[in-house]
ModelCIF file with pLDDT and N, C-alpha, C, O atoms, coordinates in Angstrom:
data_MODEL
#
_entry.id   MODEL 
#
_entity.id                         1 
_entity.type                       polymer 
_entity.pdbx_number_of_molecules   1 
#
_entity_poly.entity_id                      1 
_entity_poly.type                           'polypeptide(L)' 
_entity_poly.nstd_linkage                   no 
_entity_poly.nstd_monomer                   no 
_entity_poly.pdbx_seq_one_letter_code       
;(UNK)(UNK)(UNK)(UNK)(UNK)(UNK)(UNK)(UNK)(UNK)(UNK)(UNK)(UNK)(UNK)(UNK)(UNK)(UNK)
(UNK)(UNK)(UNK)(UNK)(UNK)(UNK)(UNK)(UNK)(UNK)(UNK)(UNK)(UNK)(UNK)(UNK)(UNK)(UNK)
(UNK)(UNK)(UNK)(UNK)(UNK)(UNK)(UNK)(UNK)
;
_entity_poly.pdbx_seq_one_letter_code_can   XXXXXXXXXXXXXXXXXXXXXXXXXXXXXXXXXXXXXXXX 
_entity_poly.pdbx_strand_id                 A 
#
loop_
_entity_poly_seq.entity_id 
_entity_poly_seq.num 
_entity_poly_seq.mon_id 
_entity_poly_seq.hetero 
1 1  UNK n 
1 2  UNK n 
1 3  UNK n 
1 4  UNK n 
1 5  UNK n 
1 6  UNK n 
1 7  UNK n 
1 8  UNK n 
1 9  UNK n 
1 10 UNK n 
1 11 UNK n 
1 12 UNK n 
1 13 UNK n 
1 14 UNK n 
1 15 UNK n 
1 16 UNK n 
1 17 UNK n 
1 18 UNK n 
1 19 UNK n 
1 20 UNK n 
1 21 UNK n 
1 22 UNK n 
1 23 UNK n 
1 24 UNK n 
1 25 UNK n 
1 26 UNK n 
1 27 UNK n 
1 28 UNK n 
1 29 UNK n 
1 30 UNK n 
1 31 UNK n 
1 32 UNK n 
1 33 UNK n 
1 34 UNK n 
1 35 UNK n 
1 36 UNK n 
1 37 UNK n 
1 38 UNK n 
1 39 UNK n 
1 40 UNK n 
#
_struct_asym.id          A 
_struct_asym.entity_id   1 
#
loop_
_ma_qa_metric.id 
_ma_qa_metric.mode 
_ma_qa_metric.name 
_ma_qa_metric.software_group_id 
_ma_qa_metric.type 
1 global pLDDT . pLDDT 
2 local  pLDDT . pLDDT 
#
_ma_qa_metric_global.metric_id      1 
_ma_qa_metric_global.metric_value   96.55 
_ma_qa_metric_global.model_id       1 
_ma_qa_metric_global.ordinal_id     1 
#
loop_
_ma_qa_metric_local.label_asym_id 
_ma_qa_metric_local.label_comp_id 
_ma_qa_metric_local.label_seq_id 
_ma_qa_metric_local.metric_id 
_ma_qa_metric_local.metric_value 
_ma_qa_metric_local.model_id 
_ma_qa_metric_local.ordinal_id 
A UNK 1  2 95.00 1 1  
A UNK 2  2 95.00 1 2  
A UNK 3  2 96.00 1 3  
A UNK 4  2 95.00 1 4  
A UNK 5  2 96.00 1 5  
A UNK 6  2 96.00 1 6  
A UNK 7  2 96.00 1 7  
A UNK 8  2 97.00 1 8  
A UNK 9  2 98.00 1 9  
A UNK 10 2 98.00 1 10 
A UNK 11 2 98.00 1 11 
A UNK 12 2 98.00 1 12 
A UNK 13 2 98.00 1 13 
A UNK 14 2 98.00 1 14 
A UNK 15 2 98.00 1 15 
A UNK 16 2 98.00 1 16 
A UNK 17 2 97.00 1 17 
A UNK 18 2 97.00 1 18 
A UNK 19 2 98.00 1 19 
A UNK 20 2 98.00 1 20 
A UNK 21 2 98.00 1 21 
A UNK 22 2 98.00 1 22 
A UNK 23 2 96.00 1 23 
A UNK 24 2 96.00 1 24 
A UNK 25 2 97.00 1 25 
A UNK 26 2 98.00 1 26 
A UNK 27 2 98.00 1 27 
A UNK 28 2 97.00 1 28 
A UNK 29 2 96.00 1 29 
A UNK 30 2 93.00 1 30 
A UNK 31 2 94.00 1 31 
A UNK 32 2 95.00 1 32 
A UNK 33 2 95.00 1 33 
A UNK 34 2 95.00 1 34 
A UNK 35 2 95.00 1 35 
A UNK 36 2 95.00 1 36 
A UNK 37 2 96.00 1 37 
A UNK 38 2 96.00 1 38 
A UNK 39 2 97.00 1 39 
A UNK 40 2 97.00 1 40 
#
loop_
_atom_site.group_PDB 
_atom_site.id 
_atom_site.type_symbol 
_atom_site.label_atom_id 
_atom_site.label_alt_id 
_atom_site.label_comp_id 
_atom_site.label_asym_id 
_atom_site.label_entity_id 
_atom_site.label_seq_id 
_atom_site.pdbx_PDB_ins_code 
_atom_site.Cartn_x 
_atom_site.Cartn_y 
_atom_site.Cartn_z 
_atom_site.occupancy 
_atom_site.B_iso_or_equiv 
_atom_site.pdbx_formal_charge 
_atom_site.auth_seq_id 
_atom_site.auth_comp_id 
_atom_site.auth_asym_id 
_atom_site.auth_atom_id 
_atom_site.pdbx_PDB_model_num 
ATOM 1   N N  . UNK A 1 1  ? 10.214 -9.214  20.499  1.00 95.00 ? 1  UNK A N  1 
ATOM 2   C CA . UNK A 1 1  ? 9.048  -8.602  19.861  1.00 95.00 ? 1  UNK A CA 1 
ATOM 3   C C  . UNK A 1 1  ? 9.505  -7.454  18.974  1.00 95.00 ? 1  UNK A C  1 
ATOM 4   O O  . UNK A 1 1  ? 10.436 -6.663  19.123  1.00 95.00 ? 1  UNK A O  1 
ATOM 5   N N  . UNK A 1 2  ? 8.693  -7.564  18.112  1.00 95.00 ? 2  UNK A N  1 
ATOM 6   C CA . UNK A 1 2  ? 9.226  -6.360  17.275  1.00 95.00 ? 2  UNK A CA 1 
ATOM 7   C C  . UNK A 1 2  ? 7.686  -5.315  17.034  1.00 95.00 ? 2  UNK A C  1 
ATOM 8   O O  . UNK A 1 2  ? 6.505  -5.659  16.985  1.00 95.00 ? 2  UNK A O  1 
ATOM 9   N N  . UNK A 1 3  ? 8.136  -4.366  16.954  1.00 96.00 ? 3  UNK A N  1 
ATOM 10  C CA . UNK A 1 3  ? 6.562  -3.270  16.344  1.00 96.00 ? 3  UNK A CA 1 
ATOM 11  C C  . UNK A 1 3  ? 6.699  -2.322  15.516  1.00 96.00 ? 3  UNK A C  1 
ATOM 12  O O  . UNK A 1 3  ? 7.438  -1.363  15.296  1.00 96.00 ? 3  UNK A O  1 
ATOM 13  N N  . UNK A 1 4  ? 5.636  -2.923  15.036  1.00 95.00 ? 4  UNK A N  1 
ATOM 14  C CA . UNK A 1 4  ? 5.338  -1.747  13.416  1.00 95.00 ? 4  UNK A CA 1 
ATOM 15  C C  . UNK A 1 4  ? 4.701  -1.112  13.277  1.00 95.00 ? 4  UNK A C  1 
ATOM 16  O O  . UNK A 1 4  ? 3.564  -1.529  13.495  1.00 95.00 ? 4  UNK A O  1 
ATOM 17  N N  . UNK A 1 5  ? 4.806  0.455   12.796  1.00 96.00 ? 5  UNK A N  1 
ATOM 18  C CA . UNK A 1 5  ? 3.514  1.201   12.125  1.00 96.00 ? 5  UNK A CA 1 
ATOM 19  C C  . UNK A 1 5  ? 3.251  1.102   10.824  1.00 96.00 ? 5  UNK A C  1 
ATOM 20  O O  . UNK A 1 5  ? 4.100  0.902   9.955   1.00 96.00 ? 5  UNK A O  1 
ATOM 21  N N  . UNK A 1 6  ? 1.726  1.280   10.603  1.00 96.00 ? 6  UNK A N  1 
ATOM 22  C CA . UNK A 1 6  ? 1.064  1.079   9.950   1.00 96.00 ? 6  UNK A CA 1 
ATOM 23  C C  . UNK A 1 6  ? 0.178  2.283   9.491   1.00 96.00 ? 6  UNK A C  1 
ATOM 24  O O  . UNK A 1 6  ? -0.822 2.648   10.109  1.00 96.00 ? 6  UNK A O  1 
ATOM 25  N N  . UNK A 1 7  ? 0.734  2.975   8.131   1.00 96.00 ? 7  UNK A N  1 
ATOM 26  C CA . UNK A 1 7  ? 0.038  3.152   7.268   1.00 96.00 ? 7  UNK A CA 1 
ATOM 27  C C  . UNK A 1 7  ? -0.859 3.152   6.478   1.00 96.00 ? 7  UNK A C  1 
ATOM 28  O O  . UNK A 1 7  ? -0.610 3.203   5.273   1.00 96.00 ? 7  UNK A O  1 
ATOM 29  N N  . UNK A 1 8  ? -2.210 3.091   6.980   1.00 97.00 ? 8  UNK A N  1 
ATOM 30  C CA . UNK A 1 8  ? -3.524 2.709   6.137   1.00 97.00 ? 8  UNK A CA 1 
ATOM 31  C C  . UNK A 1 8  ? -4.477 3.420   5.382   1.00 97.00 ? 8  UNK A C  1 
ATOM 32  O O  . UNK A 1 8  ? -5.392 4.169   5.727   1.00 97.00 ? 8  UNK A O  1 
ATOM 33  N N  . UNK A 1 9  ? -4.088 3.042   4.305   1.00 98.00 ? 9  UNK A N  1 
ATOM 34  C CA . UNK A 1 9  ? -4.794 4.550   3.120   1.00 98.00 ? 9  UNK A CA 1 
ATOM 35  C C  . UNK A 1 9  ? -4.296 3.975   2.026   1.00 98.00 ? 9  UNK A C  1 
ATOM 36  O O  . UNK A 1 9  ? -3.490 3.045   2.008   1.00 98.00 ? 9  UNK A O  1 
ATOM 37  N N  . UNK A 1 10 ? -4.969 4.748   0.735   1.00 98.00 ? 10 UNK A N  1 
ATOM 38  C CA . UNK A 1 10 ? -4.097 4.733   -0.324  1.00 98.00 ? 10 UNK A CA 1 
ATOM 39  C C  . UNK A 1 10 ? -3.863 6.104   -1.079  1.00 98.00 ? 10 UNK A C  1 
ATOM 40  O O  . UNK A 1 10 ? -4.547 7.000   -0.583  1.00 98.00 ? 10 UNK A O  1 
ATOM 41  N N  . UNK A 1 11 ? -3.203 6.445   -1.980  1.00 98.00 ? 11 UNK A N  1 
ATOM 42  C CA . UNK A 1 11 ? -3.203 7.624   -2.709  1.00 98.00 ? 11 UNK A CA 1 
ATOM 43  C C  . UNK A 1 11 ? -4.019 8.042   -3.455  1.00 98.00 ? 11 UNK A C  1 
ATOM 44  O O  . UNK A 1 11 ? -4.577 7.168   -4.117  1.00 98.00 ? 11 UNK A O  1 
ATOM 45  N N  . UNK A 1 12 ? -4.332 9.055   -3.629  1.00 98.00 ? 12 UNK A N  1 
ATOM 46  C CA . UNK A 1 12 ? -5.348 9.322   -4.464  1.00 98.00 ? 12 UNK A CA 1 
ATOM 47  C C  . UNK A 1 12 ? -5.220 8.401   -6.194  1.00 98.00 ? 12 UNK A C  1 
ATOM 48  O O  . UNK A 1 12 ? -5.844 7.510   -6.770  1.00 98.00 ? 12 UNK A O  1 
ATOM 49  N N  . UNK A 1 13 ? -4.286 9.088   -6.414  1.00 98.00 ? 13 UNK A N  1 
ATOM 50  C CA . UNK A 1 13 ? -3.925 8.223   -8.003  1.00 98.00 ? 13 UNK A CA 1 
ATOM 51  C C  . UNK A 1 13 ? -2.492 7.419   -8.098  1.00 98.00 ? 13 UNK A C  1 
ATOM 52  O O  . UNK A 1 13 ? -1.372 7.864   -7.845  1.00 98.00 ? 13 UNK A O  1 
ATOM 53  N N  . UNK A 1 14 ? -2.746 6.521   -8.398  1.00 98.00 ? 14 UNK A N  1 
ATOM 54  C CA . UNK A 1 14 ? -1.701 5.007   -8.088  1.00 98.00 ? 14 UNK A CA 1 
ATOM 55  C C  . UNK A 1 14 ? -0.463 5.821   -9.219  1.00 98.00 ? 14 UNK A C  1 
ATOM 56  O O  . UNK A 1 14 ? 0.748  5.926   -9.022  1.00 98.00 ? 14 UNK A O  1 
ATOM 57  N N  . UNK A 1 15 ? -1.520 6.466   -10.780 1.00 98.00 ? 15 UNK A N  1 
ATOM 58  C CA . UNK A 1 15 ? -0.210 6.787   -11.441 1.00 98.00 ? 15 UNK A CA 1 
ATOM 59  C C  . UNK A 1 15 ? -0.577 8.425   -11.640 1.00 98.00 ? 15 UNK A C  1 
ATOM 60  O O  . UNK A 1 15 ? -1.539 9.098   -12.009 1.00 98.00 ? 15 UNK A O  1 
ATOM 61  N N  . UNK A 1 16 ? 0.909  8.652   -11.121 1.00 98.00 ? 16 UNK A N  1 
ATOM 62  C CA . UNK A 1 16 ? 1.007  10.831  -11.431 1.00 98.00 ? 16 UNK A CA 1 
ATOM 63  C C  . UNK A 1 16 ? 1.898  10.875  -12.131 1.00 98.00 ? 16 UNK A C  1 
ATOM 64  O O  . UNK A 1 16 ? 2.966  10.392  -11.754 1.00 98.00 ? 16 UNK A O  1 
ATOM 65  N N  . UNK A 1 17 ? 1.760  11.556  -13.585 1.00 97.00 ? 17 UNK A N  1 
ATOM 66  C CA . UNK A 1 17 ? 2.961  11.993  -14.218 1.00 97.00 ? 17 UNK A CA 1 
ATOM 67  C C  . UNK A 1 17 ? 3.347  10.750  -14.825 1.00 97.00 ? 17 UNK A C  1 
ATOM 68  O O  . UNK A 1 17 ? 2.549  9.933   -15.284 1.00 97.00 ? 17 UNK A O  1 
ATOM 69  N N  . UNK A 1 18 ? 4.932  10.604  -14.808 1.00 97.00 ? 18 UNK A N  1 
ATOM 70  C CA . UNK A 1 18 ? 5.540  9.194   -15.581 1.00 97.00 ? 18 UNK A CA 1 
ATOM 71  C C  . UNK A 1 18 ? 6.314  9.201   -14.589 1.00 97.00 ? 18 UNK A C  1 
ATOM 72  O O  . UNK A 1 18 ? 7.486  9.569   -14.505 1.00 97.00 ? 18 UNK A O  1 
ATOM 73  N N  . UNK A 1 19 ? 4.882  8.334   -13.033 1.00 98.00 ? 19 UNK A N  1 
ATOM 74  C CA . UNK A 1 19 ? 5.384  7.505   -12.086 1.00 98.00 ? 19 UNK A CA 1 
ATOM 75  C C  . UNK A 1 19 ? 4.183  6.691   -11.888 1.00 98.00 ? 19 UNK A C  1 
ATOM 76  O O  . UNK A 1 19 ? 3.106  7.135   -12.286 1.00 98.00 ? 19 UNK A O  1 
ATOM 77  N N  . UNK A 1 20 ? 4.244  5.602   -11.343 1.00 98.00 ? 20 UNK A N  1 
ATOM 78  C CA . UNK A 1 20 ? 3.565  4.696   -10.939 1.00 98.00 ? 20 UNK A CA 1 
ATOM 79  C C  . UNK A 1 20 ? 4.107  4.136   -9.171  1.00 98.00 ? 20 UNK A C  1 
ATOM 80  O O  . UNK A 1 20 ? 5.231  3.849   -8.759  1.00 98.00 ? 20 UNK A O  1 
ATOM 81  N N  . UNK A 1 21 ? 3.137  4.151   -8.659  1.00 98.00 ? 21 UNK A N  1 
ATOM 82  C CA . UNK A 1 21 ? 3.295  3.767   -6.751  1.00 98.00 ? 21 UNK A CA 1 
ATOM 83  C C  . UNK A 1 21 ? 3.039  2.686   -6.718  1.00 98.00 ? 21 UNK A C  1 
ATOM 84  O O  . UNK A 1 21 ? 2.001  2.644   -7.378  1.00 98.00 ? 21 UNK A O  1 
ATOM 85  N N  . UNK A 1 22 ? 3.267  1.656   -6.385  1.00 98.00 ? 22 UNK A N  1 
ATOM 86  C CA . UNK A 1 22 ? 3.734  0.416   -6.163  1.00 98.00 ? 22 UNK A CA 1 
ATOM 87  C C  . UNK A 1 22 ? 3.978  -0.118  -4.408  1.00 98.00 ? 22 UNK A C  1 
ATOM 88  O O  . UNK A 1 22 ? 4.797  0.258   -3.569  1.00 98.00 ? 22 UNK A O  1 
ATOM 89  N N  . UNK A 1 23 ? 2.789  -1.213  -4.342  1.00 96.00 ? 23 UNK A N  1 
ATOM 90  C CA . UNK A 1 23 ? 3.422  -1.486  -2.702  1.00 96.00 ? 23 UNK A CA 1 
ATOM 91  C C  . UNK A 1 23 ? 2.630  -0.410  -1.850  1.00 96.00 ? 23 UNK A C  1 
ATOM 92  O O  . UNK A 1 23 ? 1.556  0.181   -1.969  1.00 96.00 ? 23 UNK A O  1 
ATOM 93  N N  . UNK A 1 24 ? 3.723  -0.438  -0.888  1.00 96.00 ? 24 UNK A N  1 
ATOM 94  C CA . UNK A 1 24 ? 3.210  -0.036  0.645   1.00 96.00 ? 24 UNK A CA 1 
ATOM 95  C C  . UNK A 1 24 ? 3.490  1.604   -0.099  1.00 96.00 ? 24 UNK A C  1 
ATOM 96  O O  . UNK A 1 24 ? 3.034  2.374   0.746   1.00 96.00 ? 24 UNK A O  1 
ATOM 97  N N  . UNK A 1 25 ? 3.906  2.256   -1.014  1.00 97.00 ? 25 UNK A N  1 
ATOM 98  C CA . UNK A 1 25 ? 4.087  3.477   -1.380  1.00 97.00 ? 25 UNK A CA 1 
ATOM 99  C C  . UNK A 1 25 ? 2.533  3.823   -2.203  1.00 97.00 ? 25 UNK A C  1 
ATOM 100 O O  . UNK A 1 25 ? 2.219  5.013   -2.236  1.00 97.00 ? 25 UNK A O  1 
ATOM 101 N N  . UNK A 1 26 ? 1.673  2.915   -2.788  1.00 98.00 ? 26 UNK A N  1 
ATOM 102 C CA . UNK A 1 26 ? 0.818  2.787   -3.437  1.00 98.00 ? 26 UNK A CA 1 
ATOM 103 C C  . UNK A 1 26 ? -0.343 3.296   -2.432  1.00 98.00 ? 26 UNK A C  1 
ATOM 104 O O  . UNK A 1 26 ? -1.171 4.178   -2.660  1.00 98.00 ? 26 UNK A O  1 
ATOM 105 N N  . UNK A 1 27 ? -0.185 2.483   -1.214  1.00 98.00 ? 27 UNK A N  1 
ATOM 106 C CA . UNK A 1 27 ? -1.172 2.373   -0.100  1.00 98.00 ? 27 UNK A CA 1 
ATOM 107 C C  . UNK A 1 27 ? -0.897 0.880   0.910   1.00 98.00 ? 27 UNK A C  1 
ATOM 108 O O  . UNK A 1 27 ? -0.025 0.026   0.746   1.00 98.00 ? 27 UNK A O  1 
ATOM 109 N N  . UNK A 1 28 ? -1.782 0.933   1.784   1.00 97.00 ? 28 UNK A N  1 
ATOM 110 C CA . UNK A 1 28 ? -2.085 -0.246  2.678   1.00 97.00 ? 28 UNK A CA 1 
ATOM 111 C C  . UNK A 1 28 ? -3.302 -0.711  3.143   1.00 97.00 ? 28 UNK A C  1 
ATOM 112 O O  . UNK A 1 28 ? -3.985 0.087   3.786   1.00 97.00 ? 28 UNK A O  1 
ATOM 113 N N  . UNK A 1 29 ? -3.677 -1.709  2.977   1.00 96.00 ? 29 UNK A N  1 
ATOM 114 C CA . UNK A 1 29 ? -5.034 -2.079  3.496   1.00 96.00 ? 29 UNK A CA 1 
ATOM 115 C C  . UNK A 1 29 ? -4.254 -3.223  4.813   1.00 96.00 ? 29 UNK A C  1 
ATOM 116 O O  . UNK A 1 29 ? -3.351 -4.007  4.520   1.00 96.00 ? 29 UNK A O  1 
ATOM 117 N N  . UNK A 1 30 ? -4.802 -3.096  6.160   1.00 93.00 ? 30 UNK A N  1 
ATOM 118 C CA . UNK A 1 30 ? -4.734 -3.965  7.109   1.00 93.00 ? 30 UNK A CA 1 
ATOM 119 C C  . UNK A 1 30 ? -4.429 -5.804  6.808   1.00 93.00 ? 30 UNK A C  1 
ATOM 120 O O  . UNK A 1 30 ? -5.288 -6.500  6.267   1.00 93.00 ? 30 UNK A O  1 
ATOM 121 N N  . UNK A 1 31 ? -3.361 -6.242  7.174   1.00 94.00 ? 31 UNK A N  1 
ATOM 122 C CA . UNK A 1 31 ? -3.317 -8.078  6.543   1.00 94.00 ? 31 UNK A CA 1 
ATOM 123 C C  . UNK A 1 31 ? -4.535 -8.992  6.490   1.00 94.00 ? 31 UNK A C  1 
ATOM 124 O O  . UNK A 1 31 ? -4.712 -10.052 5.890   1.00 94.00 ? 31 UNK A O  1 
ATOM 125 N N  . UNK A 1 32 ? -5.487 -8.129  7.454   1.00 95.00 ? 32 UNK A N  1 
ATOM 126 C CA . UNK A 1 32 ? -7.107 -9.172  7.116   1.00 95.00 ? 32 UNK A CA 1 
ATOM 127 C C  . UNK A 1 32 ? -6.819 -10.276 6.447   1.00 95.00 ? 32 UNK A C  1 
ATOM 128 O O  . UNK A 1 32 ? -6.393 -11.298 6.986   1.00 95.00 ? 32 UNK A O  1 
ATOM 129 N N  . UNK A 1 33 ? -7.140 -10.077 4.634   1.00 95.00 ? 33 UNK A N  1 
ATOM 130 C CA . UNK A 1 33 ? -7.231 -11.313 3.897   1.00 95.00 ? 33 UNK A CA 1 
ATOM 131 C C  . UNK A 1 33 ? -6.179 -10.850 2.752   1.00 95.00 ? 33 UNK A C  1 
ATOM 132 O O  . UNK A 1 33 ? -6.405 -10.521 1.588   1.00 95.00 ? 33 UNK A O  1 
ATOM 133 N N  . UNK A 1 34 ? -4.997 -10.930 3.441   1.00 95.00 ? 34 UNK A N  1 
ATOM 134 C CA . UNK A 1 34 ? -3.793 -11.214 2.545   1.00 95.00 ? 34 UNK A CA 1 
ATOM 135 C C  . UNK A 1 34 ? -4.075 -10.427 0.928   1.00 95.00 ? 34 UNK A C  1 
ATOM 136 O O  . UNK A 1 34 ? -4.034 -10.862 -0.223  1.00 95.00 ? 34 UNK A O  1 
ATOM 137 N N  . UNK A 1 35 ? -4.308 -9.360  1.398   1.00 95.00 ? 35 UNK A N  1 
ATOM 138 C CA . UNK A 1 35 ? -4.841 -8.408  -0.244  1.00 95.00 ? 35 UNK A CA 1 
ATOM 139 C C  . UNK A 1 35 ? -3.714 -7.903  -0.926  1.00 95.00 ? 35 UNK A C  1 
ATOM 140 O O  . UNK A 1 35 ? -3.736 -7.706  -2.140  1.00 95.00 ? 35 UNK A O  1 
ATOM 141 N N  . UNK A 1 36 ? -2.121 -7.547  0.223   1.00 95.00 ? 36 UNK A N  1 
ATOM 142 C CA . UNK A 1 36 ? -1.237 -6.865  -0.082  1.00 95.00 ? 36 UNK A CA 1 
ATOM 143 C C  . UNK A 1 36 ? -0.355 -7.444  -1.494  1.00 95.00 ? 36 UNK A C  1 
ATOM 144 O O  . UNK A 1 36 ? 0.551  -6.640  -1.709  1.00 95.00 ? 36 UNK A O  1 
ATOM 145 N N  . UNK A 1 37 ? -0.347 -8.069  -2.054  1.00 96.00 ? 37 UNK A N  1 
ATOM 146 C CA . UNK A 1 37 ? 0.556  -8.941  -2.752  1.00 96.00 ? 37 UNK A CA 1 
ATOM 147 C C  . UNK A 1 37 ? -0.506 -8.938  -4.321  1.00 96.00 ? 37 UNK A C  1 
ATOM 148 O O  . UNK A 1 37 ? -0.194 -8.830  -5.507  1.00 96.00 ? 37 UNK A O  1 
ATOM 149 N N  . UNK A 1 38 ? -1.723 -9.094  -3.685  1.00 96.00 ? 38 UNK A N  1 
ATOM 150 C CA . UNK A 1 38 ? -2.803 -9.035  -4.645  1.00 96.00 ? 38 UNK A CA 1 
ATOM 151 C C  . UNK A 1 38 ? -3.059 -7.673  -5.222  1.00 96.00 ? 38 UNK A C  1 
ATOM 152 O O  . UNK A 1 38 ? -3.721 -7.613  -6.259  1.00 96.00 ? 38 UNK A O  1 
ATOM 153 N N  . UNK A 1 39 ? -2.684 -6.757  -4.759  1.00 97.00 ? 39 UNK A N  1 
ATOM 154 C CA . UNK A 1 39 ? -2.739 -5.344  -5.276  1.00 97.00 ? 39 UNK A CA 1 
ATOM 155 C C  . UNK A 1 39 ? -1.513 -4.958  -6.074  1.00 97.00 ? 39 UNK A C  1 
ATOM 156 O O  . UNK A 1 39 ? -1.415 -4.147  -6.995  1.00 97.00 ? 39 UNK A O  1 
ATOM 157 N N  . UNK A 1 40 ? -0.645 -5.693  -5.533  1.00 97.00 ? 40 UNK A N  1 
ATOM 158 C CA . UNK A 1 40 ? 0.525  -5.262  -6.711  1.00 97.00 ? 40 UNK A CA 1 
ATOM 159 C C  . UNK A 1 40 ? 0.435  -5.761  -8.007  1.00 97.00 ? 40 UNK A C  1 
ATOM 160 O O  . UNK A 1 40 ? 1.276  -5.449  -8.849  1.00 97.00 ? 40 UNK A O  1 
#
């Protein structure tokens, strides 16, 4: 077995400055309905 934490939130603003957050750095929504892949 393996276990993970989970991070669930997102940042206020995806882009600050001349950066852009991307991924699990962006935020996380729970695997429910497979959204993670869809947000990138």
């Amino acid at each position: 077995a393996r276990h993970l934490s989970m991070k669930v939130g997102r940042l206020a603003e995806s882009w600050t400055g001349n950066c852009l957050a991307m991924g699990l750095a962006q935020g996380f929504i729970e695997p429910l309905e497979a959204t993670a892949l869809h947000i990138v």
